[in-house]
PDB file of N, CA and C in Angstrom:
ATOM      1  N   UNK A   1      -5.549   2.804  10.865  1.00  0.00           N
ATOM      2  CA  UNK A   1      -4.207   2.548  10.391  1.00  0.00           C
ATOM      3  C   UNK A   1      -3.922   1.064  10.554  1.00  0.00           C
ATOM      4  N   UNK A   2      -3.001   0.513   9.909  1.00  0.00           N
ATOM      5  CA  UNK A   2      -3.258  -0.963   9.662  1.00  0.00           C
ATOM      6  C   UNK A   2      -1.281  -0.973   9.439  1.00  0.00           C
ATOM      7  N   UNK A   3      -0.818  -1.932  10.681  1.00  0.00           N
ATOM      8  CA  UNK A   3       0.691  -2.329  11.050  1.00  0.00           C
ATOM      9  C   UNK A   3       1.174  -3.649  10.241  1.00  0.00           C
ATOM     10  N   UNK A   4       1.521  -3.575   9.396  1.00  0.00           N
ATOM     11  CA  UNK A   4       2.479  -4.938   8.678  1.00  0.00           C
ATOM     12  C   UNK A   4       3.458  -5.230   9.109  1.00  0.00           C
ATOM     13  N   UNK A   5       3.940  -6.655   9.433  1.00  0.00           N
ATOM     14  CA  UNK A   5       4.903  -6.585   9.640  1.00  0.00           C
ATOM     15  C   UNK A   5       5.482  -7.603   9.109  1.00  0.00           C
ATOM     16  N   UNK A   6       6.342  -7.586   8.066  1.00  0.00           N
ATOM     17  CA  UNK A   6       7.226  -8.652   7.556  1.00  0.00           C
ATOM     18  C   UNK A   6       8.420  -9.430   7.803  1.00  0.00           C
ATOM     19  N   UNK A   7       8.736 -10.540   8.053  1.00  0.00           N
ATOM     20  CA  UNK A   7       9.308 -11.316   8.297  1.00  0.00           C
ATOM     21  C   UNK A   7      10.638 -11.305   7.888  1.00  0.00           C
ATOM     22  N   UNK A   8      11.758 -11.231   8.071  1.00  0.00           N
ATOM     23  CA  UNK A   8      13.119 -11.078   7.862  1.00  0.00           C
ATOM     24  C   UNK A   8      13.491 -13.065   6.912  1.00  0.00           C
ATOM     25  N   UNK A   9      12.407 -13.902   7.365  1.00  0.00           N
ATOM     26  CA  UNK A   9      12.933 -14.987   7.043  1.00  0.00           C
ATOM     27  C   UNK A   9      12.414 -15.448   5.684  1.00  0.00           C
ATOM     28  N   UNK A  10      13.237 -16.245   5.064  1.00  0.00           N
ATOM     29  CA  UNK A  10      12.340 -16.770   3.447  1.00  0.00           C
ATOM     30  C   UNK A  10      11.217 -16.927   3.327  1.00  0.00           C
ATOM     31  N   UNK A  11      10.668 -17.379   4.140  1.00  0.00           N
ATOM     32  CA  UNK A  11       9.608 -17.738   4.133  1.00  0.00           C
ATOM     33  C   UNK A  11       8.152 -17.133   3.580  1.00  0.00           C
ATOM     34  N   UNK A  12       8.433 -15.992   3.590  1.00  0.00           N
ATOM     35  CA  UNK A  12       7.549 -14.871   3.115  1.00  0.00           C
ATOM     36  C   UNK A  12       5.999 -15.024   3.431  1.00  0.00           C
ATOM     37  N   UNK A  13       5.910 -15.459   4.772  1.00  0.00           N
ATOM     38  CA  UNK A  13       4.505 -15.030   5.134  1.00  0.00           C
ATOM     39  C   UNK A  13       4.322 -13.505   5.561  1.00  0.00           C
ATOM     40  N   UNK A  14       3.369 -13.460   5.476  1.00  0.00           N
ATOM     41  CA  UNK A  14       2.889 -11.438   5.799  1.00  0.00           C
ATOM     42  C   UNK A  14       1.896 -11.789   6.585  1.00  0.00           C
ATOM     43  N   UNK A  15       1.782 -11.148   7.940  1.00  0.00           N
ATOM     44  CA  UNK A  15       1.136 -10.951   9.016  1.00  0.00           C
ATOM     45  C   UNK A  15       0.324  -9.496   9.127  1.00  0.00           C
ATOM     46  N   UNK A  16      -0.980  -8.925   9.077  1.00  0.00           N
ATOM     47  CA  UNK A  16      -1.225  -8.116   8.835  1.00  0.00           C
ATOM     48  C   UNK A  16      -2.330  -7.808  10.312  1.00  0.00           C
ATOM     49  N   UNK A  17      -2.399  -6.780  10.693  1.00  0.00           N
ATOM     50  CA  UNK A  17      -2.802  -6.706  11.773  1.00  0.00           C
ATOM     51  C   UNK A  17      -3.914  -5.272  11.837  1.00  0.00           C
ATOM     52  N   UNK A  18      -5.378  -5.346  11.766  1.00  0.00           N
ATOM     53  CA  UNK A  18      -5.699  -4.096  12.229  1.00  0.00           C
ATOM     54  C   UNK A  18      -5.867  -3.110  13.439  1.00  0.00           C
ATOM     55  N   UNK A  19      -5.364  -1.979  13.183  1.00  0.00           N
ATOM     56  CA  UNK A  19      -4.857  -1.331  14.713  1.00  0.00           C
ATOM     57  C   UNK A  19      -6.080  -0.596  14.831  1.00  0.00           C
ATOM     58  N   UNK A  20      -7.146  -0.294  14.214  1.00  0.00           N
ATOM     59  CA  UNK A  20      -8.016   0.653  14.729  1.00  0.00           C
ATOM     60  C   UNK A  20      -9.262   0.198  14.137  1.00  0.00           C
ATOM     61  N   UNK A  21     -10.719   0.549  14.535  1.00  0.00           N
ATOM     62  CA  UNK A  21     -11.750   0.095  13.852  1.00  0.00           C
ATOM     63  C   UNK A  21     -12.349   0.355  13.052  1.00  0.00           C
ATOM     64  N   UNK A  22     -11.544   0.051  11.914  1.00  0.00           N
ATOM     65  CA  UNK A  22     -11.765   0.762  10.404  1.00  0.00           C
ATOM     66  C   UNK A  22     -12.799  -0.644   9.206  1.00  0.00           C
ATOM     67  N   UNK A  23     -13.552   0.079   8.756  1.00  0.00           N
ATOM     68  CA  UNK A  23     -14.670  -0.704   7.983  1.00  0.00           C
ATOM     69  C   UNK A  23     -13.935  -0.584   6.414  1.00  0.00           C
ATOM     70  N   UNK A  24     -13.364  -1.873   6.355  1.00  0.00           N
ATOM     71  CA  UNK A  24     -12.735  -2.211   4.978  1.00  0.00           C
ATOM     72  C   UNK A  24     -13.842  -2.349   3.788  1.00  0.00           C
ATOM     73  N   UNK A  25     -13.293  -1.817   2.386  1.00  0.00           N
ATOM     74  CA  UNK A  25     -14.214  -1.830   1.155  1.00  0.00           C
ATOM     75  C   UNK A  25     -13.378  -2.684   1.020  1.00  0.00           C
ATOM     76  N   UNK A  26     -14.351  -3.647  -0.327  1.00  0.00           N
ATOM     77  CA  UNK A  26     -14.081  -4.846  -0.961  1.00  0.00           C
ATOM     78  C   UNK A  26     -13.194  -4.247  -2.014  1.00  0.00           C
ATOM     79  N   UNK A  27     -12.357  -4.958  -3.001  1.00  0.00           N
ATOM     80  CA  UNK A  27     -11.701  -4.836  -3.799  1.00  0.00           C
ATOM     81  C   UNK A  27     -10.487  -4.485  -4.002  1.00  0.00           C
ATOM     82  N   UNK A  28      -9.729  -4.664  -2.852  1.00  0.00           N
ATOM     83  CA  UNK A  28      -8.184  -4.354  -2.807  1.00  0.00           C
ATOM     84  C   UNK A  28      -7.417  -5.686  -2.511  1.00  0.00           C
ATOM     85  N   UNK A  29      -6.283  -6.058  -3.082  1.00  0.00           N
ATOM     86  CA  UNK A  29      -5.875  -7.330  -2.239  1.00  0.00           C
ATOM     87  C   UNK A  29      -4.226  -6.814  -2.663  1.00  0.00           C
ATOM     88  N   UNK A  30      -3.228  -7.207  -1.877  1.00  0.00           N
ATOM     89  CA  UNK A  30      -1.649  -7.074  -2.121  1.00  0.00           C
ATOM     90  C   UNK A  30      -1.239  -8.182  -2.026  1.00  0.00           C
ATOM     91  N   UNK A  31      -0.486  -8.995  -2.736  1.00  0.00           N
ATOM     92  CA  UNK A  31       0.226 -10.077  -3.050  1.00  0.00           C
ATOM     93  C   UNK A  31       1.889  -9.612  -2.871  1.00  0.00           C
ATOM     94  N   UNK A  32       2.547  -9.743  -1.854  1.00  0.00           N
ATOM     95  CA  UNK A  32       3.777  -9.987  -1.976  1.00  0.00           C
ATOM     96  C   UNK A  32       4.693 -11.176  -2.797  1.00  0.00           C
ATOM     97  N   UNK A  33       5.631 -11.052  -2.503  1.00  0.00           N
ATOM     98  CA  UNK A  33       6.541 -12.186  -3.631  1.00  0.00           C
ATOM     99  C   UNK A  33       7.803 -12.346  -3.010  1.00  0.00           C
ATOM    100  N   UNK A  34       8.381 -12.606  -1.562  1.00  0.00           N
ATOM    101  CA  UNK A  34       9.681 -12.892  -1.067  1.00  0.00           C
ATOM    102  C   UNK A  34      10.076 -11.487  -1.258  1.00  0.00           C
ATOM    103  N   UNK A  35       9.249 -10.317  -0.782  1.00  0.00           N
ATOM    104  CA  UNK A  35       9.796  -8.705  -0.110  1.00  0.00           C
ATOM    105  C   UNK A  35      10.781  -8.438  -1.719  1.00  0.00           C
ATOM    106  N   UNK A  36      10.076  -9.183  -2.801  1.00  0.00           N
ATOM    107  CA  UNK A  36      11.089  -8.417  -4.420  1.00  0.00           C
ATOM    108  C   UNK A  36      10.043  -8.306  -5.188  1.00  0.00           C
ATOM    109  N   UNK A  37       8.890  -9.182  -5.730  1.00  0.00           N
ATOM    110  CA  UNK A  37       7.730  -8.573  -6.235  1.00  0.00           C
ATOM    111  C   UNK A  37       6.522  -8.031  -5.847  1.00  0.00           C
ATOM    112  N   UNK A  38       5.943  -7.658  -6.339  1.00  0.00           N
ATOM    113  CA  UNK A  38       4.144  -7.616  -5.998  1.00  0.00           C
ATOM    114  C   UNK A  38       3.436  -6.909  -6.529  1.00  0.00           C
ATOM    115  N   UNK A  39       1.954  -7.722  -6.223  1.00  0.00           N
ATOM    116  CA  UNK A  39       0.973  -6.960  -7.453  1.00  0.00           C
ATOM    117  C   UNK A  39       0.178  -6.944  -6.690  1.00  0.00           C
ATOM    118  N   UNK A  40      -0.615  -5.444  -6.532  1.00  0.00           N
ATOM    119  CA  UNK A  40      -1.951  -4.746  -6.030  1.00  0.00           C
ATOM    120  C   UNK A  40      -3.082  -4.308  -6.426  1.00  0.00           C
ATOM    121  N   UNK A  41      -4.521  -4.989  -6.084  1.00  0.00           N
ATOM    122  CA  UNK A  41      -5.656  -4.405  -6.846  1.00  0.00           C
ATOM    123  C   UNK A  41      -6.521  -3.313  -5.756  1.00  0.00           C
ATOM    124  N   UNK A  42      -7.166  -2.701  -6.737  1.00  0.00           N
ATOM    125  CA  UNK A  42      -7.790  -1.466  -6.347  1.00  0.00           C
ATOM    126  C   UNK A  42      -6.803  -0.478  -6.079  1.00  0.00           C
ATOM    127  N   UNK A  43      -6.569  -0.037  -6.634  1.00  0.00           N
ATOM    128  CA  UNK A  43      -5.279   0.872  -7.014  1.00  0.00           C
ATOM    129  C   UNK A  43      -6.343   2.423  -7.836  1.00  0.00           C
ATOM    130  N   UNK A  44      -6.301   3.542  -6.857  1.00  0.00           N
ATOM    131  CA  UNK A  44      -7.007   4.449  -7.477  1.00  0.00           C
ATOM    132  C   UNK A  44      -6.234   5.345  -8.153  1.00  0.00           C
ATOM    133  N   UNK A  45      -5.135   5.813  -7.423  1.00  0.00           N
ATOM    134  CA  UNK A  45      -4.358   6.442  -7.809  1.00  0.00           C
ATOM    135  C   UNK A  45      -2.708   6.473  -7.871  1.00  0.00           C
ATOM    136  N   UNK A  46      -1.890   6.477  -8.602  1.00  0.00           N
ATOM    137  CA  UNK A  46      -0.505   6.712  -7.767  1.00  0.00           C
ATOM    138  C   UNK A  46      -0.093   8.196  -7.927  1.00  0.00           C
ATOM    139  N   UNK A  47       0.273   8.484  -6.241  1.00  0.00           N
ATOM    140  CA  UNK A  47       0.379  10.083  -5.651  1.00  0.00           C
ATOM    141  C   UNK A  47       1.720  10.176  -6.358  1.00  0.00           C
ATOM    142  N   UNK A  48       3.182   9.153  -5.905  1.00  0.00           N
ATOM    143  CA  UNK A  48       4.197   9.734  -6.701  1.00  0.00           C
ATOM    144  C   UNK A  48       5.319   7.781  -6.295  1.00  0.00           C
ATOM    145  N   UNK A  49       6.077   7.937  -6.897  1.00  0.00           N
ATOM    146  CA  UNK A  49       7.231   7.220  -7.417  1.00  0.00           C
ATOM    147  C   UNK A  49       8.061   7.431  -7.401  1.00  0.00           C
ATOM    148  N   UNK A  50       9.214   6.661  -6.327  1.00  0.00           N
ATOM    149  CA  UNK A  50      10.807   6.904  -6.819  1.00  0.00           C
ATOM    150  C   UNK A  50      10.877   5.545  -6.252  1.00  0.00           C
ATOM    151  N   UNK A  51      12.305   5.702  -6.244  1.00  0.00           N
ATOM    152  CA  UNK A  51      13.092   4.099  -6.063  1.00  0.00           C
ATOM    153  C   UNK A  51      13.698   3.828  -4.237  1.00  0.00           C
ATOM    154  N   UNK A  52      12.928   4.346  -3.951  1.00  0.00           N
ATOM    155  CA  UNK A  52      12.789   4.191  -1.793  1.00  0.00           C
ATOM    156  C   UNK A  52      11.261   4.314  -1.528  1.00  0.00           C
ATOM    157  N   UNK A  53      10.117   4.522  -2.354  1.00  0.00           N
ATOM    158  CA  UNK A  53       8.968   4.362  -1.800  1.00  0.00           C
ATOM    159  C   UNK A  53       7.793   5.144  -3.109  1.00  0.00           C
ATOM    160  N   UNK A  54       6.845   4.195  -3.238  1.00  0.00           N
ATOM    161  CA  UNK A  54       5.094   3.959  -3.495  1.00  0.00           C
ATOM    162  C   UNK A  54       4.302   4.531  -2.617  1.00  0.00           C
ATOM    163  N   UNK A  55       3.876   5.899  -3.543  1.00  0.00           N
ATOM    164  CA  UNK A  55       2.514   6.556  -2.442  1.00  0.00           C
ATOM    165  C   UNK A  55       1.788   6.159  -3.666  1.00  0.00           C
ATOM    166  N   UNK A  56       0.416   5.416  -2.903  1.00  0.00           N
ATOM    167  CA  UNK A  56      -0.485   5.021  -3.491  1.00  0.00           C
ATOM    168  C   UNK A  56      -2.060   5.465  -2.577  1.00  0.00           C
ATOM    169  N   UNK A  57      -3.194   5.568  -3.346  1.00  0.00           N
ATOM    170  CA  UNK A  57      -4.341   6.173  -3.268  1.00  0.00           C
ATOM    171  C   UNK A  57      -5.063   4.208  -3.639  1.00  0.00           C
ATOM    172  N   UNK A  58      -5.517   3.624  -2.622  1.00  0.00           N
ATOM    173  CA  UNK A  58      -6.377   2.270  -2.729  1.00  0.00           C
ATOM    174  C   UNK A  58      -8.144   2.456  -2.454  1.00  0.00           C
ATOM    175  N   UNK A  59      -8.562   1.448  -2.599  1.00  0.00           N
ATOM    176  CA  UNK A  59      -9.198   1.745  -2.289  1.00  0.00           C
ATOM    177  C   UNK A  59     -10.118   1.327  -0.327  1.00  0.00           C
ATOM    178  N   UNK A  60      -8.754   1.024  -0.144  1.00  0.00           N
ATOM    179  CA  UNK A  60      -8.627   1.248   1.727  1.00  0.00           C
ATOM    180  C   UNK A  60      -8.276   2.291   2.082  1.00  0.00           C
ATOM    181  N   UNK A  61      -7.828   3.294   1.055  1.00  0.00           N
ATOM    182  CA  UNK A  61      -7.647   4.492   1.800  1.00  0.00           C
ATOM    183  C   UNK A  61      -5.566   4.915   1.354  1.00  0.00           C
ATOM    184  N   UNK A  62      -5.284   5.407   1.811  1.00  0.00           N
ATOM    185  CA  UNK A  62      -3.722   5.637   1.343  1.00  0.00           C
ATOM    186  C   UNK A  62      -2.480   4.536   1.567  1.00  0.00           C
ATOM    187  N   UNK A  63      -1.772   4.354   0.746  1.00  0.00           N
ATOM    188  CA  UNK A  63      -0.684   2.725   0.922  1.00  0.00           C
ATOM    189  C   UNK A  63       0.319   3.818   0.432  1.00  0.00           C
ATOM    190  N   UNK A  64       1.106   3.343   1.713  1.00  0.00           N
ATOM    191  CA  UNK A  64       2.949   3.856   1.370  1.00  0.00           C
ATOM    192  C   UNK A  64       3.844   2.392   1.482  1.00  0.00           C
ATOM    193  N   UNK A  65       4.300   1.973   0.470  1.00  0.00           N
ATOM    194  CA  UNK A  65       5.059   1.004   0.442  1.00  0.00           C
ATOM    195  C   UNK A  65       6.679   1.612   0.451  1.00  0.00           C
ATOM    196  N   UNK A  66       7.638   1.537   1.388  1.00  0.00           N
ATOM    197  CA  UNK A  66       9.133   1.697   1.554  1.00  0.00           C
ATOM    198  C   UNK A  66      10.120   0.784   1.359  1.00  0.00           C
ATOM    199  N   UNK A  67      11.259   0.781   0.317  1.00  0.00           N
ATOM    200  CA  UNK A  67      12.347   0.137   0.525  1.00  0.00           C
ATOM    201  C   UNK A  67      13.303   0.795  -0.352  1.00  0.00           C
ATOM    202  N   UNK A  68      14.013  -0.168  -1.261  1.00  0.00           N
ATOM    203  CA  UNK A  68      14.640  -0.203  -2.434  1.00  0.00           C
ATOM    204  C   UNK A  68      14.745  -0.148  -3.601  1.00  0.00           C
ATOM    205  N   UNK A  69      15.330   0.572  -4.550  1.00  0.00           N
ATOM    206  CA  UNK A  69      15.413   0.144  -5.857  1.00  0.00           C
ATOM    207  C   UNK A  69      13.696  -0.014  -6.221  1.00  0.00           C
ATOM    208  N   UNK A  70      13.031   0.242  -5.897  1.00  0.00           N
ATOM    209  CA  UNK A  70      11.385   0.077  -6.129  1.00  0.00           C
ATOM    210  C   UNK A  70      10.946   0.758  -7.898  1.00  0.00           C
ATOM    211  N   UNK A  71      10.304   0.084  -8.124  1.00  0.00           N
ATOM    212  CA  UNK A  71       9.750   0.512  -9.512  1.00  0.00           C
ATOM    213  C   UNK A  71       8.391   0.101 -10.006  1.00  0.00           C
ATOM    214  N   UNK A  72       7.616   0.364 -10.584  1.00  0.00           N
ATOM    215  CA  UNK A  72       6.574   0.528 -11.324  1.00  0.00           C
ATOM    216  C   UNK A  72       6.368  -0.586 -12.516  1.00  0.00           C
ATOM    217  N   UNK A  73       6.380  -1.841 -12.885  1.00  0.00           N
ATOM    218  CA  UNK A  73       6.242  -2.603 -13.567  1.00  0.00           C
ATOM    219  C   UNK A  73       5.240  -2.000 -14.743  1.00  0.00           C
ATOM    220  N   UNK A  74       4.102  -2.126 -14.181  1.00  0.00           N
ATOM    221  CA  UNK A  74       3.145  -2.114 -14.790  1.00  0.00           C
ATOM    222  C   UNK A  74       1.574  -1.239 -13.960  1.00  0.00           C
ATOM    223  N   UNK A  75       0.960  -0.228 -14.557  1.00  0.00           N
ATOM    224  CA  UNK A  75       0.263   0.755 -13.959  1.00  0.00           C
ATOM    225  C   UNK A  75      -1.439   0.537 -14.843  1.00  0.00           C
ATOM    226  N   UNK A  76      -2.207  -0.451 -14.463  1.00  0.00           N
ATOM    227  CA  UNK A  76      -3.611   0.044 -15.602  1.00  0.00           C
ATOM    228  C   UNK A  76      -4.684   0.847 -14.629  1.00  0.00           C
ATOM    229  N   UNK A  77      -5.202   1.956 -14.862  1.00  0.00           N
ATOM    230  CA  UNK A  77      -5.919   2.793 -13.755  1.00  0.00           C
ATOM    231  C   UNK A  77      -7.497   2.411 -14.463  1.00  0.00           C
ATOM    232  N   UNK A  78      -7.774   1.532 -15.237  1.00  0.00           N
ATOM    233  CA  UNK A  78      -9.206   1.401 -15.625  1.00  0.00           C
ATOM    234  C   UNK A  78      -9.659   0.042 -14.835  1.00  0.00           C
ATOM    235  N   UNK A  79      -8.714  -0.819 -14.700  1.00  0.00           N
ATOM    236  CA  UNK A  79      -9.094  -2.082 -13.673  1.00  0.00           C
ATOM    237  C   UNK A  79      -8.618  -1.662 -11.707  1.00  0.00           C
ATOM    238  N   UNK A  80      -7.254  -0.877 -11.884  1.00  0.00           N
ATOM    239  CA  UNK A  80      -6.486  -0.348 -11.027  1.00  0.00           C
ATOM    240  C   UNK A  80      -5.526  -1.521 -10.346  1.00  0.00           C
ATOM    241  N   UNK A  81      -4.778  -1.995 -11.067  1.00  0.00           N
ATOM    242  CA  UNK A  81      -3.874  -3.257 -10.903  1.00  0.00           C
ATOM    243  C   UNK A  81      -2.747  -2.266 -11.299  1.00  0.00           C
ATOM    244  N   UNK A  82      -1.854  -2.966 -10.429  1.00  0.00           N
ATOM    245  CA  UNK A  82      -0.151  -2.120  -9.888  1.00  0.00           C
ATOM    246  C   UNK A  82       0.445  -3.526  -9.842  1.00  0.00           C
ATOM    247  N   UNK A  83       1.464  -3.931 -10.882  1.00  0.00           N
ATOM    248  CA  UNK A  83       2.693  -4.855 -10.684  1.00  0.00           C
ATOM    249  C   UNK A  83       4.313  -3.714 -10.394  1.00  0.00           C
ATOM    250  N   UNK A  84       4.965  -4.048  -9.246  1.00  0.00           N
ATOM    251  CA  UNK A  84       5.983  -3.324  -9.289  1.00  0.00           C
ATOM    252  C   UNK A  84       7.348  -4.903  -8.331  1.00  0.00           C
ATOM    253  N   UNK A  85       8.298  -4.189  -8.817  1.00  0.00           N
ATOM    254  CA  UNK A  85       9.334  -5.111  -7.929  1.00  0.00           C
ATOM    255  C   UNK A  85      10.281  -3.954  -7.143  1.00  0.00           C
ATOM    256  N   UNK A  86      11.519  -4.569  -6.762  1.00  0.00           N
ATOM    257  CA  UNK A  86      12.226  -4.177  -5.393  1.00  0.00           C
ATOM    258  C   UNK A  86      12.216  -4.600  -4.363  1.00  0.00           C
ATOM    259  N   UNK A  87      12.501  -4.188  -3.464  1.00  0.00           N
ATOM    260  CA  UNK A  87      12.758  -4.806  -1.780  1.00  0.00           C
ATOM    261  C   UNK A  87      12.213  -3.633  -1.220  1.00  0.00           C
ATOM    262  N   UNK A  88      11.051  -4.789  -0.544  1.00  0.00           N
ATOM    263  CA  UNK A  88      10.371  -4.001   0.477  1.00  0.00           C
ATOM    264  C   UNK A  88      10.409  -4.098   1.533  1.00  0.00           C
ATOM    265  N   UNK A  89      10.653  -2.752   2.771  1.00  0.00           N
ATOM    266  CA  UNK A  89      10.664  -2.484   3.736  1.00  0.00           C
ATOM    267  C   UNK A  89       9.680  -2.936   5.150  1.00  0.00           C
ATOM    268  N   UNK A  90       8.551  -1.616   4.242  1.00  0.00           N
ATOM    269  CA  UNK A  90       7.557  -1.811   4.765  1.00  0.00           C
ATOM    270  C   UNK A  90       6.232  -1.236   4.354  1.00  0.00           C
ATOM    271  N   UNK A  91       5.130  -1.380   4.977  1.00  0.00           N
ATOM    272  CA  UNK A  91       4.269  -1.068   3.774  1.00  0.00           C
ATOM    273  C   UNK A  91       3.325  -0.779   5.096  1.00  0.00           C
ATOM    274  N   UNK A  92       2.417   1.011   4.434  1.00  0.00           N
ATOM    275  CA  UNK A  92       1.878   1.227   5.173  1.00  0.00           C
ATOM    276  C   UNK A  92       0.523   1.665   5.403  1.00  0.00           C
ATOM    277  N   UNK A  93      -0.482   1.698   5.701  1.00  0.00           N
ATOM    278  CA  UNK A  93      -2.245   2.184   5.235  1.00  0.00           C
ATOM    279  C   UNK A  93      -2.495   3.178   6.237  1.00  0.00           C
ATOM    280  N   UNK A  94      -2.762   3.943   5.419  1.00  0.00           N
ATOM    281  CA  UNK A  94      -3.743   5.034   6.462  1.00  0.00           C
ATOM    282  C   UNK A  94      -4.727   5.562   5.866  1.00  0.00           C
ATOM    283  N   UNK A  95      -6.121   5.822   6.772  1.00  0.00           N
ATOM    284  CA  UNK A  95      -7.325   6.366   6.378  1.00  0.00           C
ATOM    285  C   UNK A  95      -6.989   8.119   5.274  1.00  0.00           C
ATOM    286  N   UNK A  96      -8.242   8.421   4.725  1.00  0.00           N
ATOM    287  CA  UNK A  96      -7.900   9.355   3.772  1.00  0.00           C
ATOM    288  C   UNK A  96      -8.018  10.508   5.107  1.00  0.00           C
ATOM    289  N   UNK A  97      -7.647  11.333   4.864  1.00  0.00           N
ATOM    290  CA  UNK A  97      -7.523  12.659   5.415  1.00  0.00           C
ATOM    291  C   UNK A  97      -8.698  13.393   5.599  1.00  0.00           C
ATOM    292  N   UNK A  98      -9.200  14.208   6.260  1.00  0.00           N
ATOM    293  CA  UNK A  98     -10.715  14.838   6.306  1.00  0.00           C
ATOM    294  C   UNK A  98      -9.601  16.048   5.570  1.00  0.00           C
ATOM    295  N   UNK A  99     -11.067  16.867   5.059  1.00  0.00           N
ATOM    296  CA  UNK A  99     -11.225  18.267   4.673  1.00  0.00           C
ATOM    297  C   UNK A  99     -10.195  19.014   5.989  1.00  0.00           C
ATOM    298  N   UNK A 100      -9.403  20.226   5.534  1.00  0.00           N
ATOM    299  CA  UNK A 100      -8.337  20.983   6.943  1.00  0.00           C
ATOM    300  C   UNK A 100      -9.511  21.833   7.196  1.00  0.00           C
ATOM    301  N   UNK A 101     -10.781  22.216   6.484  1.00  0.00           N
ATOM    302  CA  UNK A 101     -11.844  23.273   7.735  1.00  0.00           C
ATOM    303  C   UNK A 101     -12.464  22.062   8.424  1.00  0.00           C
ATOM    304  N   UNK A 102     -12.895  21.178   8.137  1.00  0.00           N
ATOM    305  CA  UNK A 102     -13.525  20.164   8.690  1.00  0.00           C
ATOM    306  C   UNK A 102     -12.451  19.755  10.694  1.00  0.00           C
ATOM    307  N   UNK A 103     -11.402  19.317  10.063  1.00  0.00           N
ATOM    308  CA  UNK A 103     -10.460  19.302  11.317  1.00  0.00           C
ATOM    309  C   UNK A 103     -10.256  20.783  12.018  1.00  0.00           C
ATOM    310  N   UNK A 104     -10.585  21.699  11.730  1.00  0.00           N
ATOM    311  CA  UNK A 104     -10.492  22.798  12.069  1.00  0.00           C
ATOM    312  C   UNK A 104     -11.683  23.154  13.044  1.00  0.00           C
ATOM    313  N   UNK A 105     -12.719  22.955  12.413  1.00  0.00           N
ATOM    314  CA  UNK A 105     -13.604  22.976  13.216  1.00  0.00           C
ATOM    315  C   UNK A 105     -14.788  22.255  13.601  1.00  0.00           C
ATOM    316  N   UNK A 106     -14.038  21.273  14.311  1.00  0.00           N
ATOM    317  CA  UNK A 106     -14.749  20.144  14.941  1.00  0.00           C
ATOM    318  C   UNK A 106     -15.695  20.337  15.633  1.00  0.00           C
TER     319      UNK A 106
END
């Protein structure tokens, strides 16, 4: 799982921090824009859409982006580039999920 934490000030640096020892694939990058735009590559899937939060399928594994007014600019799933705007909260990664018999019986 991987902790962002964004800055309240103009400045719009993004500090990104990994919390666990997870082996990153190449081809994803997120570009913020002052917490109102941004555009994301490696984009496999989008799970669902409304205007408080982006469930997204990357290819790091699952991205929940939270805030405002959030929307969908632009969606191409053959390159997997995501332009969307709004105010963002916070934004969040987590590994994909195992199989429920797999966790079941460890």
């Amino acid at each position: 799982m991987y902790f962002l934490q964004i800055p309240t000030r103009r400045s719009c640096n993004i500090i990104m921090e990994n919390t666990e020892n997870v082996k990153l694939r190449s081809g994803h990058e997120l570009k913020l824009y002052c917490r109102e735009k941004g555009s994301l590559t490696g984009i496999e899937k989008v799970v669902s859409s409304c205007d408080t939060s982006l469930n997204l399928i990357s290819t790091c594994g699952n991205l929940l982006l939270a805030g405002e007014k959030l929307k969908i600019i632009k969606f191409n799933a053959s390159d997997g580039t995501l332009d969307f705007e709004g105010v963002v909260h916070s934004i969040k990664y987590s590994g994909a999920k195992q199989p429920l018999l797999k966790r079941l019986f460890k």
